[in-house]
C-alpha atoms as a PDB file:
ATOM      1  CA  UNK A   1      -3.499  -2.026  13.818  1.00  0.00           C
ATOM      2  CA  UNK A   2      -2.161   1.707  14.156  1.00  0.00           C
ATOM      3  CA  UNK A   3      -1.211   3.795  10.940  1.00  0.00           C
ATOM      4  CA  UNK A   4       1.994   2.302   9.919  1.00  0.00           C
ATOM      5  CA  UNK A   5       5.436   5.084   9.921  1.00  0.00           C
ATOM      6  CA  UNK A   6       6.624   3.884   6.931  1.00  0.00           C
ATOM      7  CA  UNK A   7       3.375   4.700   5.149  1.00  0.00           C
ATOM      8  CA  UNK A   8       2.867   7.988   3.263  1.00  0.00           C
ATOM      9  CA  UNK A   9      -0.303   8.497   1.328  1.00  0.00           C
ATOM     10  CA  UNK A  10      -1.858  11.662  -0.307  1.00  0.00           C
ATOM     11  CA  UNK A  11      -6.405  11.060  -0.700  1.00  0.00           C
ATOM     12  CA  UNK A  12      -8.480  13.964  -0.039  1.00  0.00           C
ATOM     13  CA  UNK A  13     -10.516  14.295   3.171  1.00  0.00           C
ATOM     14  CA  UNK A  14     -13.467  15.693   1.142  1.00  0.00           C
ATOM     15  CA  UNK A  15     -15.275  14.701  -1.940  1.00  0.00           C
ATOM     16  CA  UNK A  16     -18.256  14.994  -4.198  1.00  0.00           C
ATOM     17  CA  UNK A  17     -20.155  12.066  -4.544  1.00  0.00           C
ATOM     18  CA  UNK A  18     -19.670  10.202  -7.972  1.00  0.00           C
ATOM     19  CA  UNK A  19     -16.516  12.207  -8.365  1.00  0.00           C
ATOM     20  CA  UNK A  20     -13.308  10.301  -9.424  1.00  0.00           C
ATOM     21  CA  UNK A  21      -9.994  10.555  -6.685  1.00  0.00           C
ATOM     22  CA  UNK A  22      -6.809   9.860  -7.365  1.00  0.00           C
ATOM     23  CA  UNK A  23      -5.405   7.485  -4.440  1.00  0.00           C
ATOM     24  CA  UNK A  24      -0.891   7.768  -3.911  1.00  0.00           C
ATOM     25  CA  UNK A  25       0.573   5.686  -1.429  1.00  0.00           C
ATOM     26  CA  UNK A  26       4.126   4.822  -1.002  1.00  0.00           C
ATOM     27  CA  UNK A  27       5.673   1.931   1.510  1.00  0.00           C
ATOM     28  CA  UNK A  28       9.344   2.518   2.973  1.00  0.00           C
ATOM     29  CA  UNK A  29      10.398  -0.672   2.254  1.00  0.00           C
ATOM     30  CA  UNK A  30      13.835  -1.913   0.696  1.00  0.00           C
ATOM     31  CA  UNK A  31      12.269  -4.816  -1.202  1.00  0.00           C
ATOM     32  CA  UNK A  32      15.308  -6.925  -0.850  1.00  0.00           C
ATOM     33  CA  UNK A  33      15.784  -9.220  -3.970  1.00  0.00           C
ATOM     34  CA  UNK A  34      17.891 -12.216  -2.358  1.00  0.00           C
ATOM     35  CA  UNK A  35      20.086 -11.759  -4.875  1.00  0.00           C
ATOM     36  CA  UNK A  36      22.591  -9.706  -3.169  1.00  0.00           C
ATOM     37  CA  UNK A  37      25.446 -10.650  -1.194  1.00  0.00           C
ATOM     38  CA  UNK A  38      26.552  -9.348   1.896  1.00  0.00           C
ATOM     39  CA  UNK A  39      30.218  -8.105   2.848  1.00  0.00           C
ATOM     40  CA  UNK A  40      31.332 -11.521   3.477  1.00  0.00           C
ATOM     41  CA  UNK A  41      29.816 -13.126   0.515  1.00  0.00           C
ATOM     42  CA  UNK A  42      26.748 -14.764   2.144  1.00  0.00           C
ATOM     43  CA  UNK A  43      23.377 -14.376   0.631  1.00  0.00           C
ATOM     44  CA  UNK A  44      21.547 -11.937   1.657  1.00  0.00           C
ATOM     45  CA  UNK A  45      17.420 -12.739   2.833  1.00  0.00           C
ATOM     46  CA  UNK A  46      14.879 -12.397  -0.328  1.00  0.00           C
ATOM     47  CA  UNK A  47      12.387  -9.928   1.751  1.00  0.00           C
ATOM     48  CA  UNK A  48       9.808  -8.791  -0.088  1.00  0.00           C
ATOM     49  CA  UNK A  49       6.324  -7.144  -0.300  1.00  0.00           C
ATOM     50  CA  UNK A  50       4.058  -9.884  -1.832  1.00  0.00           C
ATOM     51  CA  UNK A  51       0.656  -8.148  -1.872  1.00  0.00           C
ATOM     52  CA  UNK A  52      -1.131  -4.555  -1.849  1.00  0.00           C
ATOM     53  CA  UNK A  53      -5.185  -4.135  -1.147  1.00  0.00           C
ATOM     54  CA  UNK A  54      -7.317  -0.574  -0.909  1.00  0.00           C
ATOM     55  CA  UNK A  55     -10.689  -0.943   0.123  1.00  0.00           C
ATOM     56  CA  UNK A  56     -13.533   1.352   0.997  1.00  0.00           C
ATOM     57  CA  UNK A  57     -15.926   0.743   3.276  1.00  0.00           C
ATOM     58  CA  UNK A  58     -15.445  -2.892   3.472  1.00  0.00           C
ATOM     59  CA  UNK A  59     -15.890  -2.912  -0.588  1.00  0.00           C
ATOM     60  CA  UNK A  60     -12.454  -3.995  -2.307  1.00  0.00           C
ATOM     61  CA  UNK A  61     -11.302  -1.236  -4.650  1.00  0.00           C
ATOM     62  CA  UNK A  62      -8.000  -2.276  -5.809  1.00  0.00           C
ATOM     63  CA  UNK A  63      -5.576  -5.266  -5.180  1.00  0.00           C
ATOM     64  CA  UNK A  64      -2.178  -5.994  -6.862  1.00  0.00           C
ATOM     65  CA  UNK A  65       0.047  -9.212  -6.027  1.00  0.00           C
ATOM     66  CA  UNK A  66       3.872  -8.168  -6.047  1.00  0.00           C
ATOM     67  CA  UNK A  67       6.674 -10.097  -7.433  1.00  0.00           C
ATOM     68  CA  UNK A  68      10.790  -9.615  -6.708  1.00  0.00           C
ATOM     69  CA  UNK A  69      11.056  -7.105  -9.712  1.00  0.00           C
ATOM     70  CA  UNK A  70       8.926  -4.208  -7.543  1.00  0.00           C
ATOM     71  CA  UNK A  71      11.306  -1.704  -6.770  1.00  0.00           C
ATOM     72  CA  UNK A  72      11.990  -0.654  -2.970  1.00  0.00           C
ATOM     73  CA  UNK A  73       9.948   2.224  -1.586  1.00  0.00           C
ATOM     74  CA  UNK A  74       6.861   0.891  -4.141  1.00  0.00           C
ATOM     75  CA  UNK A  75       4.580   3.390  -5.285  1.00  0.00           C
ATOM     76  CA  UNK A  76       1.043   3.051  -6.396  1.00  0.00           C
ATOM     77  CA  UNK A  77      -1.315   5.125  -7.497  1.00  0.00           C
ATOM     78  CA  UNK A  78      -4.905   4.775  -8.399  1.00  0.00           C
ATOM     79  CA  UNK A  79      -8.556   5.937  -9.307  1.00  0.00           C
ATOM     80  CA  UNK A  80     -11.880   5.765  -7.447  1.00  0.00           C
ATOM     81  CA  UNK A  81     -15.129   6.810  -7.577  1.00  0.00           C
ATOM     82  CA  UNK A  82     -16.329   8.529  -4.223  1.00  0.00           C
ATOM     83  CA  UNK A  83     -19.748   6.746  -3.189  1.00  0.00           C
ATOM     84  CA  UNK A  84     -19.696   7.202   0.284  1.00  0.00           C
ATOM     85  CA  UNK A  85     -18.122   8.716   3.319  1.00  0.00           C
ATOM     86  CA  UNK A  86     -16.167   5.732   5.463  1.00  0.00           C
ATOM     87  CA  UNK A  87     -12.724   4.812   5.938  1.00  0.00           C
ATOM     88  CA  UNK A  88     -10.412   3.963   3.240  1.00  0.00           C
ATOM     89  CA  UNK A  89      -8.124   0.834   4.406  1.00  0.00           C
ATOM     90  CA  UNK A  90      -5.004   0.401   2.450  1.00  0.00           C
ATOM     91  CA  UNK A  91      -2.883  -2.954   3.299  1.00  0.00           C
ATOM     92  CA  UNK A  92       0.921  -4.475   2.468  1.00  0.00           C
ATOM     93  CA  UNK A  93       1.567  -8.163   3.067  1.00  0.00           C
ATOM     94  CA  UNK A  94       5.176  -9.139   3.115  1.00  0.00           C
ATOM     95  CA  UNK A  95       5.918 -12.849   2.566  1.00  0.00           C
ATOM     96  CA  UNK A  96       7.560 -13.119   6.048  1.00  0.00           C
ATOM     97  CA  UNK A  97       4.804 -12.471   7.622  1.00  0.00           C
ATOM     98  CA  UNK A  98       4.787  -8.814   8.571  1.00  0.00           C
ATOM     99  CA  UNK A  99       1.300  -6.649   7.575  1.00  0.00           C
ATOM    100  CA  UNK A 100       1.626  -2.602   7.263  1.00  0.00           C
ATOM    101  CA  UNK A 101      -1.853  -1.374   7.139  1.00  0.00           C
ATOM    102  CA  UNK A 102      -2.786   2.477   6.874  1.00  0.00           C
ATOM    103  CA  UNK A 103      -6.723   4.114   7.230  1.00  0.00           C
ATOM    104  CA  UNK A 104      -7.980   7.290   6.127  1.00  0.00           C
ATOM    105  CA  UNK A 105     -11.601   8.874   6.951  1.00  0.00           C
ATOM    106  CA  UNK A 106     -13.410  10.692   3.567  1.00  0.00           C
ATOM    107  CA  UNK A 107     -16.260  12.744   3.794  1.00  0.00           C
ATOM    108  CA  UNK A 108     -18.169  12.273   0.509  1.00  0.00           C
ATOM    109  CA  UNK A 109     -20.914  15.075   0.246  1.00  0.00           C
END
């Protein structure tokens, strides 16, 4: 899958190895509570993001399940230590169904 739109992340292109990075990302998403009620007093859909992975290389480096109570627009950020150059993959799971994914190359030297 492409580099989602509604992804914006800030990681480095370069590091040292063994240094630490800090990994941002933030999802446009408006996290919809089902709570709510629309203008004509109907319910409106619980829509949610459930899950959020980063891994590197393959190797999982962080992974967080979400609950109703995450605000919209989520934002996460996180540590790593830089072992090798490769792809980071970050990945949101919503719980109906949809997957935004986002990859970033690193060149650790």
């Amino acid at each position: 899958m492409a580099n989602s739109e509604r992804v914006k992340v800030r990681i480095p292109a370069k590091a040292k190895k063994g240094e630490i990075i800090e990994i941002k990302t933030q999802l446009s998403h408006d996290m919809e509570s089902g709570q709510r009620k629309d203008a004509d007093g109907k319910p409106i859909a619980r829509r949610i993001i459930t899950r959020f992975t980063c891994s590197w290389n393959g190797e999982p480096v962080i992974s967080a399940d979400w609950h109703q109570a995450v605000s919209a627009n989520p934002f996460s950020s996180f540590f790593a230590v830089a072992s090798a150059s490769g792809k980071i993959k970050l990945t949101w799971w919503g719980e109906a169904g949809e997957v935004h994914e986002y990859t970033h190359d690193i060149v650790v030297e």
